[in-house]
C-alpha atoms as a PDB file:
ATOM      1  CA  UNK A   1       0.000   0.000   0.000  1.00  0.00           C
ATOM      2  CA  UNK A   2       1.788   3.069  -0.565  1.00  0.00           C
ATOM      3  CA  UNK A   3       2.098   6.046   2.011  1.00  0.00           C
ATOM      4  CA  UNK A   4      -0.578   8.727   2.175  1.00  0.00           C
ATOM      5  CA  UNK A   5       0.873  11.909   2.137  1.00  0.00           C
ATOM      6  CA  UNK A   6      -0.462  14.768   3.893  1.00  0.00           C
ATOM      7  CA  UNK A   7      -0.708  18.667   1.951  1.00  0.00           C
ATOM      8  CA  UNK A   8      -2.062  21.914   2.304  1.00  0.00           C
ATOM      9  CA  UNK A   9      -4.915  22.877   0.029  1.00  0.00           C
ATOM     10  CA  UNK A  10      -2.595  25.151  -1.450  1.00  0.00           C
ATOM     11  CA  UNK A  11       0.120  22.566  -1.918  1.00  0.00           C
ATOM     12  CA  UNK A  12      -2.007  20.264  -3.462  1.00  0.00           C
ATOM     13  CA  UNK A  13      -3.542  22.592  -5.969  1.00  0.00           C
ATOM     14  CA  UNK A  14       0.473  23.610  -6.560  1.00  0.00           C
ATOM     15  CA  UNK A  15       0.645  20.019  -7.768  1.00  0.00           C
ATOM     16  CA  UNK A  16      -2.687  19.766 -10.043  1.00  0.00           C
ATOM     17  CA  UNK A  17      -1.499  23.378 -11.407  1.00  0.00           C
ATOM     18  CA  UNK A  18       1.861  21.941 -12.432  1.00  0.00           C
ATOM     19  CA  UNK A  19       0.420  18.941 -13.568  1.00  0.00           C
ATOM     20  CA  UNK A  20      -1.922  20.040 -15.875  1.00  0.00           C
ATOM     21  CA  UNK A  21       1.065  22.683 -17.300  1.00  0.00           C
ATOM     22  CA  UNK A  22       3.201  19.079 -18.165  1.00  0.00           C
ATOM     23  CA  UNK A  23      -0.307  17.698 -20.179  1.00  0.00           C
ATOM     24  CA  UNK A  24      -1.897  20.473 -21.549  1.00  0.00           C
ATOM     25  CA  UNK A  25       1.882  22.606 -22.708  1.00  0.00           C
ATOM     26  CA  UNK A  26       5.100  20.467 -22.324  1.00  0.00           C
ATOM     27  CA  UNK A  27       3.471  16.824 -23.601  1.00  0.00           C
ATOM     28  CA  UNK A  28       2.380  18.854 -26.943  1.00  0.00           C
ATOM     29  CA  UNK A  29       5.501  20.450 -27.321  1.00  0.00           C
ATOM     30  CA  UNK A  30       7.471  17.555 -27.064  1.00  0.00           C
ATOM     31  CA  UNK A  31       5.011  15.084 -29.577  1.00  0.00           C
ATOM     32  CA  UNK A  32       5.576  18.345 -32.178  1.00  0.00           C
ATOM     33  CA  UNK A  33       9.705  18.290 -31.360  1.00  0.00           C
ATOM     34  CA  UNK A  34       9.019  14.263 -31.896  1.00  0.00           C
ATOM     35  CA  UNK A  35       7.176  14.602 -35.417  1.00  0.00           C
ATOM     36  CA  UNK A  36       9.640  17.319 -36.401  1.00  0.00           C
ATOM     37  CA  UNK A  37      12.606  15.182 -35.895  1.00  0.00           C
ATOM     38  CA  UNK A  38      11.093  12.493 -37.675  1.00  0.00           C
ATOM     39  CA  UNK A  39      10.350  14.785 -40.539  1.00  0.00           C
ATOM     40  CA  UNK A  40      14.229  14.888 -40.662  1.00  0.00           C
ATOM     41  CA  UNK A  41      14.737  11.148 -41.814  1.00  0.00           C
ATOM     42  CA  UNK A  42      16.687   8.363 -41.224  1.00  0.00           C
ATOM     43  CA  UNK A  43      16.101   7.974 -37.420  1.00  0.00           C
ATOM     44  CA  UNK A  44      18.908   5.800 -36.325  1.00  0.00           C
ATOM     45  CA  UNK A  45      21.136   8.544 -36.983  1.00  0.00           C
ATOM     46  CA  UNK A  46      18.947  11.427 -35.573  1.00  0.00           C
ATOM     47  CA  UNK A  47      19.971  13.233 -32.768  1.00  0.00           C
ATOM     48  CA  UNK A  48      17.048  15.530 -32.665  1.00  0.00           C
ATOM     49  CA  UNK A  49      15.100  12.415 -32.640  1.00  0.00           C
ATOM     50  CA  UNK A  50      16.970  10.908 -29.807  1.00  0.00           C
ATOM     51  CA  UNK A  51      16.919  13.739 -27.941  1.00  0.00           C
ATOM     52  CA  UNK A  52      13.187  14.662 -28.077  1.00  0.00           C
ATOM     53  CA  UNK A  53      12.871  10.885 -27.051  1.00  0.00           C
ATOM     54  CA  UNK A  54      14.588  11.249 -24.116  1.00  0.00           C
ATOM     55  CA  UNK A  55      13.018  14.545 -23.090  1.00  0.00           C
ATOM     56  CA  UNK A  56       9.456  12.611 -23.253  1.00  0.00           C
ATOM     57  CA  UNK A  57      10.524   9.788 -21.114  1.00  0.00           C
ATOM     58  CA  UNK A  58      11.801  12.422 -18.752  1.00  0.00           C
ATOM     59  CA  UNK A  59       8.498  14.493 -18.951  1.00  0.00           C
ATOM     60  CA  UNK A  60       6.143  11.169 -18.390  1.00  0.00           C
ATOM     61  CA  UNK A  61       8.200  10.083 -15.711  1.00  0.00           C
ATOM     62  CA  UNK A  62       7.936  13.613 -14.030  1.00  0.00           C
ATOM     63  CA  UNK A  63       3.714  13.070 -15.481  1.00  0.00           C
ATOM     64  CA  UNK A  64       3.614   9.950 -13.869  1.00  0.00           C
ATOM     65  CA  UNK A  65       5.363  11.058 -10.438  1.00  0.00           C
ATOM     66  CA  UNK A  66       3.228  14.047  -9.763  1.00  0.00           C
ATOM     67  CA  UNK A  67      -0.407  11.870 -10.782  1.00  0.00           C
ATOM     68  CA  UNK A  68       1.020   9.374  -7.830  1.00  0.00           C
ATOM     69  CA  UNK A  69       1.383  12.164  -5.268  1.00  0.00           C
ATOM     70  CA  UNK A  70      -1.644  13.548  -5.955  1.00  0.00           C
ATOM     71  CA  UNK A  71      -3.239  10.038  -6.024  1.00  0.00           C
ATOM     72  CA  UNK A  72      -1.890   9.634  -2.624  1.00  0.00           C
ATOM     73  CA  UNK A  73      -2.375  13.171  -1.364  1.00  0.00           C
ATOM     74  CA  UNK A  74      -5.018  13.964   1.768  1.00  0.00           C
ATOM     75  CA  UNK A  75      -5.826  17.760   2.616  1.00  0.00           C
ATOM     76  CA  UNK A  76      -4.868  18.653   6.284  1.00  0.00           C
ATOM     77  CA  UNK A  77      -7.995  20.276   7.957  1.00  0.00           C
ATOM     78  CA  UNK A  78      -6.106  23.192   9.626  1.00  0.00           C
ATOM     79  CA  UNK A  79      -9.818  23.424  11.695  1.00  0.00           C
ATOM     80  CA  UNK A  80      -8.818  20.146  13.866  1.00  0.00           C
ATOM     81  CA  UNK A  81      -5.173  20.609  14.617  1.00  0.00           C
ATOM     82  CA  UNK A  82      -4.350  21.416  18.271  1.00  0.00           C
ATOM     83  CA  UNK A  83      -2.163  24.504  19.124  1.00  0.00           C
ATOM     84  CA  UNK A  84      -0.873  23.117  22.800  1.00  0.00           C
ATOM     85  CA  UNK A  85       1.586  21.107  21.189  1.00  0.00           C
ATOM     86  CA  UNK A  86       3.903  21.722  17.952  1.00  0.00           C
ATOM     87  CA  UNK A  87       2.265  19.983  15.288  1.00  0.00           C
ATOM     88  CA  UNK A  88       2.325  20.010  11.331  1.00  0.00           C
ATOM     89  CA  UNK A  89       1.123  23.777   9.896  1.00  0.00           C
ATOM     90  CA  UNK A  90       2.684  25.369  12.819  1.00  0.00           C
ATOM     91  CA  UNK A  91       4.768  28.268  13.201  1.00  0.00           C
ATOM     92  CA  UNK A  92       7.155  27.709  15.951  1.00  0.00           C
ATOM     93  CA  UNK A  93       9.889  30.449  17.471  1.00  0.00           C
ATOM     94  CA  UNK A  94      12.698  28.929  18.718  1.00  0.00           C
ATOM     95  CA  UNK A  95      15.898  29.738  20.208  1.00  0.00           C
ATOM     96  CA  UNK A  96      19.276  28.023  20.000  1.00  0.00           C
ATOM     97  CA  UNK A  97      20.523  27.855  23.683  1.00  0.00           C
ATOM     98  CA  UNK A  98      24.002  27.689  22.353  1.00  0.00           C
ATOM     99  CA  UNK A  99      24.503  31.482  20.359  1.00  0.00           C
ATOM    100  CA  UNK A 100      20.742  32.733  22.016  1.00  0.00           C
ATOM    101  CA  UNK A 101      19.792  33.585  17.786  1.00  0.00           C
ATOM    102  CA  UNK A 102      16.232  33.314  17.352  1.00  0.00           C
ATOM    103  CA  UNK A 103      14.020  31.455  13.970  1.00  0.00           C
ATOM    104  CA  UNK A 104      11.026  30.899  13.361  1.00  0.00           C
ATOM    105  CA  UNK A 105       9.680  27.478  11.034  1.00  0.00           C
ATOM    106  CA  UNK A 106       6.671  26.608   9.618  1.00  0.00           C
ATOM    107  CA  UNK A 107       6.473  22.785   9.947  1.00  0.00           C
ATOM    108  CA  UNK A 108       4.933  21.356   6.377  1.00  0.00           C
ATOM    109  CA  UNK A 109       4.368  18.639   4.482  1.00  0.00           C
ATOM    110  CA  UNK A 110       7.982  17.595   2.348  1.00  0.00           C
ATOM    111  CA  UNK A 111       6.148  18.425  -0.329  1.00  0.00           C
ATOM    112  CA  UNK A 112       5.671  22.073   0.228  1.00  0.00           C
ATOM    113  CA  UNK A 113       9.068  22.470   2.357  1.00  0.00           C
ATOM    114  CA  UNK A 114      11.151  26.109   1.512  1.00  0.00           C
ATOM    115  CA  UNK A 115      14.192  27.027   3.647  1.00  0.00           C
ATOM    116  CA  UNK A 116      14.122  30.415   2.343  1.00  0.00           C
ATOM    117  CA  UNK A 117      10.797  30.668   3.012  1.00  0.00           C
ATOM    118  CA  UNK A 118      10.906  29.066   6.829  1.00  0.00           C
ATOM    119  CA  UNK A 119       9.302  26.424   5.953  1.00  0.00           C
ATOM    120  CA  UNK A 120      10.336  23.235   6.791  1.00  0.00           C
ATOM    121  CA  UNK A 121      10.100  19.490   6.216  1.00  0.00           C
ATOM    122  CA  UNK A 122       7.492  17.409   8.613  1.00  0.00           C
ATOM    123  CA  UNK A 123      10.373  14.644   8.368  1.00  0.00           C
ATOM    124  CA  UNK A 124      13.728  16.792   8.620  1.00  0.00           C
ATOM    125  CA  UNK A 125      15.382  16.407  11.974  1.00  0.00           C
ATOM    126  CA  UNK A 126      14.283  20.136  13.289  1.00  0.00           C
ATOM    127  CA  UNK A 127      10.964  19.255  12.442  1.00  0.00           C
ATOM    128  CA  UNK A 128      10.739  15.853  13.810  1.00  0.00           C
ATOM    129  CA  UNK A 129      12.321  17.115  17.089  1.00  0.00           C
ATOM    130  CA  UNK A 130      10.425  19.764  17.361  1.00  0.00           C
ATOM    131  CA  UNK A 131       6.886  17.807  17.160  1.00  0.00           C
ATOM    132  CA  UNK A 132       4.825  17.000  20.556  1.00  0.00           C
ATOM    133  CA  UNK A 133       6.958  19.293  22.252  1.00  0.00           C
ATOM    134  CA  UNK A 134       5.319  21.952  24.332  1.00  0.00           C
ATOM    135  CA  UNK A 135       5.818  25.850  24.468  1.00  0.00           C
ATOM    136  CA  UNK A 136       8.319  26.583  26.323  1.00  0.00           C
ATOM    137  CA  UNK A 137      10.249  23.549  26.640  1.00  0.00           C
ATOM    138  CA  UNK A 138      14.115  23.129  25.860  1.00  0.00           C
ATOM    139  CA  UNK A 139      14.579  19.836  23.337  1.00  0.00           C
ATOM    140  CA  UNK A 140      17.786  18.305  22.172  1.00  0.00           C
ATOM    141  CA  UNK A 141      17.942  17.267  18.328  1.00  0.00           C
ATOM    142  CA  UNK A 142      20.366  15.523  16.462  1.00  0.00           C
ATOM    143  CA  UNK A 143      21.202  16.958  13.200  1.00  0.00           C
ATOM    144  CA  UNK A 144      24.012  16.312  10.618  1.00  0.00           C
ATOM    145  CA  UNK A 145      26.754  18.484  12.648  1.00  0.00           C
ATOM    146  CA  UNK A 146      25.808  17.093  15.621  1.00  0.00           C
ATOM    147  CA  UNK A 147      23.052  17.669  18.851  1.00  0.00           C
ATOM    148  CA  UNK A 148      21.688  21.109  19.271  1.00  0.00           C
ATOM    149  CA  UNK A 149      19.598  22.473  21.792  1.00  0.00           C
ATOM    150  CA  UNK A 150      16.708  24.570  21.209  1.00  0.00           C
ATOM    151  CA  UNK A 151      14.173  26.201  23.537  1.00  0.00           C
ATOM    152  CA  UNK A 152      10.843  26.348  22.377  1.00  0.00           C
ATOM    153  CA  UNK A 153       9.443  29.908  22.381  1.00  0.00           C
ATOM    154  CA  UNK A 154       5.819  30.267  20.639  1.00  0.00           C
ATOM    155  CA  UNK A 155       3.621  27.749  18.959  1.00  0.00           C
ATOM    156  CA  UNK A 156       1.624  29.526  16.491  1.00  0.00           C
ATOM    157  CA  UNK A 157      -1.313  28.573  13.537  1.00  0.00           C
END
């Protein structure tokens, strides 16, 4: 059975917006770069030909990827998700005990995950630490360059 994966409303129509821009512009594009190319000639020595072949298995695999996510995807009802504890869709302030610097995350689905943005993966290690914990609580979590300790200072919708 595969794994259900849980998205925004936004995120998901992200997904059914870029999915319909791969069938509706890119497939056509790439059946016309196809018929073009075999317009040319002898295909066995057609590099146009080769190359528009390999852009459609690239594009159908991409097709096929995004029709399984959404396939799989269930909308998070923001309505029914408690605020005493960190959860996914929060916005959480926290503080690194070590150099006292201050962030703030937005925990999200992978899908919908952008550092630059603050938002962050459900399943990255901040994240992951960071979920069931409490306002105001100090939490240890492992990451890549080591343990770092983080006190937790709002939970937020």
């Amino acid at each position: 059975m595969s794994k259900v994966l849980h998205v925004t409303e936004g995120g998901l129509q992200k997904l059914k917006e870029e999915l319909d821009h791969l069938l509706a512009v890119e497939r056509p594009l790439i059946s016309r770069m196809l018929s073009d190319a075999r317009d040319k000639g002898d295909l066995a020595e057609n590099a146009e030909y080769s190359a528009a072949q390999e852009a459609q298995a690239m594009l159908e695999m991409k097709i096929a990827r995004l029709e399984d996510i959404i396939a799989r995807s269930r909308i998070i009802d923001e309505s029914k998700i408690d605020n005493s504890t960190v959860r996914i869709l929060h916005r959480v302030r926290i503080r690194n005990k070590k150099n006292n610097s201050e962030m703030e995350y937005q925990i999200v689905p992978e899908s919908e995950a952008d550092l630059k943005m603050g938002k962050i993966a459900v399943n990255s290690p901040i994240a992951q630490g960071l979920i069931g914990k409490k306002n105001g609580e100090t939490v240890e979590i492992k990451v890549p360059s080591g343990t770092m300790v983080f006190e937790i200072i709002s939970i937020s919708l």
